[in-house]
N, C-alpha and C. Protein backbone atom coordinates (compact mmCIF):
# COMPACT_ATOMS: atom_id res chain seq x y z
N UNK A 1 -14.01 -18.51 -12.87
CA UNK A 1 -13.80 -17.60 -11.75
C UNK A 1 -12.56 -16.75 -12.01
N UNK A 2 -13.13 -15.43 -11.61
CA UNK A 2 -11.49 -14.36 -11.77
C UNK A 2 -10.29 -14.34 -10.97
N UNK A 3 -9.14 -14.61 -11.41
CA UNK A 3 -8.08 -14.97 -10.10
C UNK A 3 -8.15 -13.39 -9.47
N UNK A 4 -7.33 -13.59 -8.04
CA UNK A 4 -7.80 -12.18 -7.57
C UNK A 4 -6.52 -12.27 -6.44
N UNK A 5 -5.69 -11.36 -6.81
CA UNK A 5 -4.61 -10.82 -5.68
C UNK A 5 -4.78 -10.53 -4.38
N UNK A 6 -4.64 -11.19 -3.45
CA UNK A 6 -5.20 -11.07 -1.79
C UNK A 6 -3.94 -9.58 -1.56
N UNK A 7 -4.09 -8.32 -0.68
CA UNK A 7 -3.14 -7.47 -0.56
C UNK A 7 -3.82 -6.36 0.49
N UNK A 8 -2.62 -6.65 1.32
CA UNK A 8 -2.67 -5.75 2.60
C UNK A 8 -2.03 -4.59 2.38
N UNK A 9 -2.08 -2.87 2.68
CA UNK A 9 -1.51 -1.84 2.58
C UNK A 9 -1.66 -1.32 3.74
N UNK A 10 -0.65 -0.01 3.82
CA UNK A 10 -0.51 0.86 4.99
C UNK A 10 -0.68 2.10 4.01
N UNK A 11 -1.76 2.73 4.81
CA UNK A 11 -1.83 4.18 4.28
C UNK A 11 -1.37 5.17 5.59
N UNK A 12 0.11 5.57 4.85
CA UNK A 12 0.47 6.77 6.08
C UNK A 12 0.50 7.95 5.00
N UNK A 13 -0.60 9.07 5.59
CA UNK A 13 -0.72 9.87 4.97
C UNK A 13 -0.35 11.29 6.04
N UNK A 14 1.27 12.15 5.17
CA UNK A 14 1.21 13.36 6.36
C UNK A 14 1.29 14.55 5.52
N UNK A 15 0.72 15.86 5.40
CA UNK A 15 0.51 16.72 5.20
C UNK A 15 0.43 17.01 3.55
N UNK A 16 -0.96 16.00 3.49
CA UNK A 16 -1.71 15.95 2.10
C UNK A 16 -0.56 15.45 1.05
N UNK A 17 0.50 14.25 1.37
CA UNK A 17 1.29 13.29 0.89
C UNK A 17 1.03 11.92 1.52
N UNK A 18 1.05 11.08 0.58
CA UNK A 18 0.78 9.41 1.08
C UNK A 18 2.18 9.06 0.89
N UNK A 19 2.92 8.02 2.06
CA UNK A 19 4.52 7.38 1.51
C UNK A 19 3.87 6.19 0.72
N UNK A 20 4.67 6.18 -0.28
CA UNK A 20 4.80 4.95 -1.26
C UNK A 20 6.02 4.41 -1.72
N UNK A 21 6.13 3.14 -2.13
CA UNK A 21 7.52 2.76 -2.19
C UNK A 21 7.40 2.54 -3.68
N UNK A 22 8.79 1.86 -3.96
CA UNK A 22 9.19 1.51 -5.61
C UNK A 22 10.33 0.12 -5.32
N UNK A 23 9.73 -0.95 -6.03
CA UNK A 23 10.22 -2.21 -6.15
C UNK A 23 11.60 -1.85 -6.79
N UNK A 24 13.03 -2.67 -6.43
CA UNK A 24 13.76 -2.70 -7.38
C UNK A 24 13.34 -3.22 -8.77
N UNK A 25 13.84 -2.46 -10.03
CA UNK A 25 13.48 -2.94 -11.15
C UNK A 25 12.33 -2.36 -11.95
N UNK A 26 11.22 -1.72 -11.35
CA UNK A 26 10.18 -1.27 -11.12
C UNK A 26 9.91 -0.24 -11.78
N UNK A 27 8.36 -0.03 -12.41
CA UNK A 27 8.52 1.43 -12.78
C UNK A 27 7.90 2.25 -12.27
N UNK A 28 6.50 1.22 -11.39
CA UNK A 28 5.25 2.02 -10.90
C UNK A 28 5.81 1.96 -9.02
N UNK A 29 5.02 2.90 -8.50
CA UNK A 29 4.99 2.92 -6.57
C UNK A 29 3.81 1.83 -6.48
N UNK A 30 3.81 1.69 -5.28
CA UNK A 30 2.69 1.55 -4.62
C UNK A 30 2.31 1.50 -3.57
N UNK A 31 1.93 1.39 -2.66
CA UNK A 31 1.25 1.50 -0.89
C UNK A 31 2.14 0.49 -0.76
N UNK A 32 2.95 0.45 0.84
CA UNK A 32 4.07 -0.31 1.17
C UNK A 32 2.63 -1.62 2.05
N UNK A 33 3.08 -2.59 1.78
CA UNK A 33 2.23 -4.09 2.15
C UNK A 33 2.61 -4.55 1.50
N UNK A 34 2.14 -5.54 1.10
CA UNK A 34 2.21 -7.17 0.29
C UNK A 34 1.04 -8.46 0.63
N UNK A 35 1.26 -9.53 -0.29
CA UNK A 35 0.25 -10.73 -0.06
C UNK A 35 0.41 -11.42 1.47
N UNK A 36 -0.53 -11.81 2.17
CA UNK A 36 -1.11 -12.74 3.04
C UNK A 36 -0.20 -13.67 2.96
N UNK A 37 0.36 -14.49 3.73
CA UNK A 37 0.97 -15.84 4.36
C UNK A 37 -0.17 -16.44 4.92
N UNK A 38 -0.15 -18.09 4.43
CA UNK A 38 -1.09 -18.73 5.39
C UNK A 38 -1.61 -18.68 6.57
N UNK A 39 -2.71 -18.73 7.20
CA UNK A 39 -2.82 -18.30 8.55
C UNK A 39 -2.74 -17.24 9.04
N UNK A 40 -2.36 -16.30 8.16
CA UNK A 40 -2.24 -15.00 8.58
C UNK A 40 -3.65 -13.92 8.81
N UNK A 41 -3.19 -13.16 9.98
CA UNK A 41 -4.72 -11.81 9.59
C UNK A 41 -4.32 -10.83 8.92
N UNK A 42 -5.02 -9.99 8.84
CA UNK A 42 -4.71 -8.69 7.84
C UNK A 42 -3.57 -7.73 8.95
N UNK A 43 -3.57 -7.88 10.12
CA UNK A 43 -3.12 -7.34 10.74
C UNK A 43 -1.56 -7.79 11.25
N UNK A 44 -1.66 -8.98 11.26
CA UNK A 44 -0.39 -9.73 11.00
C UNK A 44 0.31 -9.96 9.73
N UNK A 45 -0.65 -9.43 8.05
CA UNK A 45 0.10 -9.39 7.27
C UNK A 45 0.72 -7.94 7.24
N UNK A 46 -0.14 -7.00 8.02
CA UNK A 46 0.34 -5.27 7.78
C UNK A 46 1.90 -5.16 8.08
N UNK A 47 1.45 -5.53 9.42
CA UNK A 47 2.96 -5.36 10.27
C UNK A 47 4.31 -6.11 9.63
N UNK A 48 3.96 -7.80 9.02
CA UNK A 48 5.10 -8.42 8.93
C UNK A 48 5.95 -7.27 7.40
N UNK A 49 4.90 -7.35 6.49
CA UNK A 49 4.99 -6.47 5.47
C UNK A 49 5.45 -5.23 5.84
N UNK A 50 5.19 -4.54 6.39
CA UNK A 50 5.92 -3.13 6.72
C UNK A 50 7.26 -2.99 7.04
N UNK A 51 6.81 -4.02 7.93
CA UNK A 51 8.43 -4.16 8.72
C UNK A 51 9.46 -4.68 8.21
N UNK A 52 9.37 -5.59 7.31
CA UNK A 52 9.91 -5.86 5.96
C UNK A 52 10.60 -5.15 5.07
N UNK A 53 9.61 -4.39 4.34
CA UNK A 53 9.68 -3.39 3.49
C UNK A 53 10.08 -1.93 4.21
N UNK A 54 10.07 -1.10 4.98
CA UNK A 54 10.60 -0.26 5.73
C UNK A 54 10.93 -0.30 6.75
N UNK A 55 11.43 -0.98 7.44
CA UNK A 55 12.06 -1.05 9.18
C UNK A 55 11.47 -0.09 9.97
N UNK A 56 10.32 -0.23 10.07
CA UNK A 56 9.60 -0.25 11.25
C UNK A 56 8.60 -0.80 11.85
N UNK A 57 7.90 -0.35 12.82
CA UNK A 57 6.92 -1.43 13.01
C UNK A 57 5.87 -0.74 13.52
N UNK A 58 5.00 -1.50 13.52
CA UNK A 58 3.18 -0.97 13.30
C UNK A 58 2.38 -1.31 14.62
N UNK A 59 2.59 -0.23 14.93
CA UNK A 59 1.71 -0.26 16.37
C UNK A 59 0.08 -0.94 16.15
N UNK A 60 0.32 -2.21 16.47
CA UNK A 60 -0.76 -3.08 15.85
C UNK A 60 -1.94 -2.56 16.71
N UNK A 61 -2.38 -1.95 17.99
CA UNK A 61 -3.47 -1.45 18.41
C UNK A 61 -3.96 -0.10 18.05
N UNK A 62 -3.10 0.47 17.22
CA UNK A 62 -3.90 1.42 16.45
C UNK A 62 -4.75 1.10 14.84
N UNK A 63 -4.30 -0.08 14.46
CA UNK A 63 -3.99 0.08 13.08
C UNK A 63 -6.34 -0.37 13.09
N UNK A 64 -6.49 0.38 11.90
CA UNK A 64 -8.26 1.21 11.48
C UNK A 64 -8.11 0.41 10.20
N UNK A 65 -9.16 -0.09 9.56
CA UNK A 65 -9.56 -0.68 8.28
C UNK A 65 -10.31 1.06 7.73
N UNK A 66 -9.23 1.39 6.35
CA UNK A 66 -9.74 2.35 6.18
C UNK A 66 -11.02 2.04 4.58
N UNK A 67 -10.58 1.06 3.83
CA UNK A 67 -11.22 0.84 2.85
C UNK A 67 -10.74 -0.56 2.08
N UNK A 68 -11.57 -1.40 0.92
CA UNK A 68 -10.94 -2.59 0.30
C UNK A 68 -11.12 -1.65 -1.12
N UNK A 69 -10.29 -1.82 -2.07
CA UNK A 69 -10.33 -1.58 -3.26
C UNK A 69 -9.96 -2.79 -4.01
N UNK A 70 -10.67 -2.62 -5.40
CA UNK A 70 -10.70 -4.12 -6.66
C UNK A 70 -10.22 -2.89 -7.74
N UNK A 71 -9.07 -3.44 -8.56
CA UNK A 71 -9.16 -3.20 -10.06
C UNK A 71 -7.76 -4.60 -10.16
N UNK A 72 -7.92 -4.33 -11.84
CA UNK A 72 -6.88 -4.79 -13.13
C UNK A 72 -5.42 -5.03 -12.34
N UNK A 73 -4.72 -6.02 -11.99
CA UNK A 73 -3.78 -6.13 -11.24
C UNK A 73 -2.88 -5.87 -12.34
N UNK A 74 -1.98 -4.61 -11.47
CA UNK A 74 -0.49 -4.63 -12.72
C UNK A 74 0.07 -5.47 -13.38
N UNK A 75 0.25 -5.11 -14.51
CA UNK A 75 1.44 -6.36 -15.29
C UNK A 75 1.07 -7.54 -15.14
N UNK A 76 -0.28 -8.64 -14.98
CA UNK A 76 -0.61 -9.57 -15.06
C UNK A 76 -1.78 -9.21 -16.18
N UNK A 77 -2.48 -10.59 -16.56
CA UNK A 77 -3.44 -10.79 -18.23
C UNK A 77 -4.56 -10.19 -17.91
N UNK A 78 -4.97 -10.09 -18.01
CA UNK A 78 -6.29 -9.25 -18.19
C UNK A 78 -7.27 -9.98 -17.33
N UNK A 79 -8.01 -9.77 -16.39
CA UNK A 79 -8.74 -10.00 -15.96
C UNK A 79 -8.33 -10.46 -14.45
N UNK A 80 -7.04 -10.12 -14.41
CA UNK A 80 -6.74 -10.79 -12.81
C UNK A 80 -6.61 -9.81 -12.06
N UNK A 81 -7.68 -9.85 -11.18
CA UNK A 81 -7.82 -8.53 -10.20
C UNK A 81 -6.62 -8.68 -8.77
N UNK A 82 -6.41 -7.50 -8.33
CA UNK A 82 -5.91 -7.25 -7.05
C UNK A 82 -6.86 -6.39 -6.09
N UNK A 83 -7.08 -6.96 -4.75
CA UNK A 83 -8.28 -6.61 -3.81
C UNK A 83 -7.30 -6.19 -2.63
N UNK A 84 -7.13 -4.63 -2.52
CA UNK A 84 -6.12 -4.46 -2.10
C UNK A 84 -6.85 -3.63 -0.24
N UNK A 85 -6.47 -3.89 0.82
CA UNK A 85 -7.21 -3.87 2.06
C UNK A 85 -6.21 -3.03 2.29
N UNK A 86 -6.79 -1.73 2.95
CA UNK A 86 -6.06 -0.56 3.29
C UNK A 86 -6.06 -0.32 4.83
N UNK A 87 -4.92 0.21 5.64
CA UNK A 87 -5.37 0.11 6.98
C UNK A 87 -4.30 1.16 6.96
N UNK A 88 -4.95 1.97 8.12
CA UNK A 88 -4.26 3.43 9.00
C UNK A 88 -3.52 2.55 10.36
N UNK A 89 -2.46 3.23 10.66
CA UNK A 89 -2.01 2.74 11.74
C UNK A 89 -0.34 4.03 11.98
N UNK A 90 -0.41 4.10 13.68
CA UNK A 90 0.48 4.54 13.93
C UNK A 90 1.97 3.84 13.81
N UNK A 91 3.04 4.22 13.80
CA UNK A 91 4.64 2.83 13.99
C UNK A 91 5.54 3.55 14.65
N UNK A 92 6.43 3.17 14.85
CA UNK A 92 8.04 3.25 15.99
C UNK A 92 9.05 2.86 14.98
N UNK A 93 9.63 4.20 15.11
CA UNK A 93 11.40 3.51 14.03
C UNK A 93 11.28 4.80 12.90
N UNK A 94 12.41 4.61 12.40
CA UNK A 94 12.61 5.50 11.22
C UNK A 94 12.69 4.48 10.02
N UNK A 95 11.80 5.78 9.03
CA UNK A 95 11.48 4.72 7.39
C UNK A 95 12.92 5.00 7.07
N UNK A 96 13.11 3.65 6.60
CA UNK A 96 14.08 3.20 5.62
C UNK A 96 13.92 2.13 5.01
N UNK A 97 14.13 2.13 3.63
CA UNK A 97 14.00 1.15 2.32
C UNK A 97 14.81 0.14 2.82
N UNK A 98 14.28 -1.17 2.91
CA UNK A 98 14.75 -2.55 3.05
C UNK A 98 14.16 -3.66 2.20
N UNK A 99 14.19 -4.71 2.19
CA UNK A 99 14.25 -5.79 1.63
C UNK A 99 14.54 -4.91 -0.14
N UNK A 100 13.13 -5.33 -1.17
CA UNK A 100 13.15 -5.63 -2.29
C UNK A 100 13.38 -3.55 -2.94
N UNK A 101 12.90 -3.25 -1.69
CA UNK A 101 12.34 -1.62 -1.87
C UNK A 101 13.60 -0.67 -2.28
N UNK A 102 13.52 0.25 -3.98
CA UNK A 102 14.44 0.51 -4.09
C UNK A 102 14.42 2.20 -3.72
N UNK A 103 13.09 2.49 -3.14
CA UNK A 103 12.95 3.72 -3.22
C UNK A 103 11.86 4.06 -1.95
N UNK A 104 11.45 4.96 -1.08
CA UNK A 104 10.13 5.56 -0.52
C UNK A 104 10.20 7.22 -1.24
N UNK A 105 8.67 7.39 -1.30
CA UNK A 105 8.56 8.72 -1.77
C UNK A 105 6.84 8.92 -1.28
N UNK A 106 7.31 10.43 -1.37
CA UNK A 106 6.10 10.99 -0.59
C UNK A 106 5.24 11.30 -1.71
N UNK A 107 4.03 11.00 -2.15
CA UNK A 107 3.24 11.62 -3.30
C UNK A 107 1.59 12.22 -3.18
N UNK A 108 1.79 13.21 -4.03
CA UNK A 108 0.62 13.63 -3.83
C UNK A 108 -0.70 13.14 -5.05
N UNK A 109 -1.31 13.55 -5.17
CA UNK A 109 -2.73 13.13 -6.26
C UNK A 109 -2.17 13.55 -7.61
N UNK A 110 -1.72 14.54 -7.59
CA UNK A 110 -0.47 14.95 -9.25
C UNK A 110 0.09 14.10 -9.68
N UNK A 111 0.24 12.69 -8.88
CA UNK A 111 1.62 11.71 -8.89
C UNK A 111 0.49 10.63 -9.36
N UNK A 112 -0.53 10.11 -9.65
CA UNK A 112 -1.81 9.53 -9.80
C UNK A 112 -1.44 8.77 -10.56
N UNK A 113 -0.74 9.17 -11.54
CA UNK A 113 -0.37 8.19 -13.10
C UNK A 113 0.71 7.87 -12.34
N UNK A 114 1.55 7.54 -11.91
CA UNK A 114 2.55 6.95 -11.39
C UNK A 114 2.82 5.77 -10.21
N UNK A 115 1.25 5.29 -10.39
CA UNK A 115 0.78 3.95 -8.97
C UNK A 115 -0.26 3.28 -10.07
N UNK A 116 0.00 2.26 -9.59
CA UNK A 116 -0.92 1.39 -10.62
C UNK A 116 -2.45 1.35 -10.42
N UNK A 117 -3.39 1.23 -10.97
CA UNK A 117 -4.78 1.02 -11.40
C UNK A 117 -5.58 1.06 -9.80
N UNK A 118 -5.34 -0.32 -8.95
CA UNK A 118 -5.85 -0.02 -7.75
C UNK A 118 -5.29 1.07 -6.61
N UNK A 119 -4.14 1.38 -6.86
CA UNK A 119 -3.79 3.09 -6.15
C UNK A 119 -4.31 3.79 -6.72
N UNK A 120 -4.80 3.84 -7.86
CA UNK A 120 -5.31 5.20 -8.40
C UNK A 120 -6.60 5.35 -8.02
N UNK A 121 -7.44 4.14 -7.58
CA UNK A 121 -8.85 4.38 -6.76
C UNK A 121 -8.54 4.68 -5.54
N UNK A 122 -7.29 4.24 -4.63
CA UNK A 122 -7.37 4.75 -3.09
C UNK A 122 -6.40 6.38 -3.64
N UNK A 123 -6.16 6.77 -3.89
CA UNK A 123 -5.82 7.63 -4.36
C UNK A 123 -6.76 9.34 -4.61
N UNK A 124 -7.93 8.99 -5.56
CA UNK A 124 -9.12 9.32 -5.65
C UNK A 124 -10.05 9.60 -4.08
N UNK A 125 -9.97 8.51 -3.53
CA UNK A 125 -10.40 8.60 -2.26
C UNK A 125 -9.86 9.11 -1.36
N UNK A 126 -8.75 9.41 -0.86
CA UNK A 126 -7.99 10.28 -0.70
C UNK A 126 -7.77 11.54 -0.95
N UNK A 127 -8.11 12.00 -2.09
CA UNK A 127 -8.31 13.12 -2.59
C UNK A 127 -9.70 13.80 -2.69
N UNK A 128 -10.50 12.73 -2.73
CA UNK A 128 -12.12 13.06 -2.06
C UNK A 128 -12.37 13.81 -0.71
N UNK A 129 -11.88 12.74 -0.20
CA UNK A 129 -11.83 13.60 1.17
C UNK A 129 -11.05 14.59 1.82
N UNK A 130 -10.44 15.23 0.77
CA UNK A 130 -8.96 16.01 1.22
C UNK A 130 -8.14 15.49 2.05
N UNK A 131 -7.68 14.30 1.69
CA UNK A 131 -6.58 13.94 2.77
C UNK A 131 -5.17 14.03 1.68
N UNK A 132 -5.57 14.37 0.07
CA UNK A 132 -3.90 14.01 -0.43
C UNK A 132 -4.17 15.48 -1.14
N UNK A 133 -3.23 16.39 -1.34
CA UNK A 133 -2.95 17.33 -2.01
C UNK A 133 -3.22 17.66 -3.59
């Protein structure tokens, strides 16, 4: 059986730019979320993760399942996928980089090579539908 990365994201997308963050240490972005805690829902991992990673918080009655994406999980052996669950949602607060996060940046579809393997399919999709520049 293929090991497989459980991963919640926030897609805030504003004027054909998605925010993405950058790990300290890091070379690639990616959609601000992270892995599931026991017991957790996708909706309780969005928020704890966000709020985490950018100090704010996620108006949990808006937040929309926008898509699941599978590829090649970064920087792990070959074959270990990340299944990464995307959700729209409104928040309260101003972004600012906290915990591990050494960076937010706004990117457009030009920026494609610069998010790893499963951003580059929500990415695509995004750009399908004209929502990223």
């Amino acid at each position: 059986m293929t090991p497989t990365i459980d991963k919640i994201a926030w897609l805030h997308v504003v004027h054909g730019r998605v925010l993405s963050a950058r790990s300290q240490g890091k070379d690639l972005y990616y959609l601000p979320g992270g892995k599931r805690e026991p017991g957790e829902t996708d909706i309780d991992t969005l928020a704890r993760e966000v709020e985490e990673e950018l100090s704010v918080r996620i108006k949990r009655e808006t937040a929309s399942h926008f898509g699941t994406f599978e590829a090649q999980a970064h920087g792990k052996s070959e074959g270990v996928q990340v299944k990464m669950t995307c959700y729209l949602a409104d928040f309260e607060g101003e972004l600012s980089p906290a915990s591990e996060i050494a960076e937010l940046v706004w990117l457009t579809y030009a920026d494609r090579a610069r998010v790893s393997a499963v951003s580059q399919l929500i990415f695509d999709k995004l750009h399908e539908m004209n929502w990223l520049a």
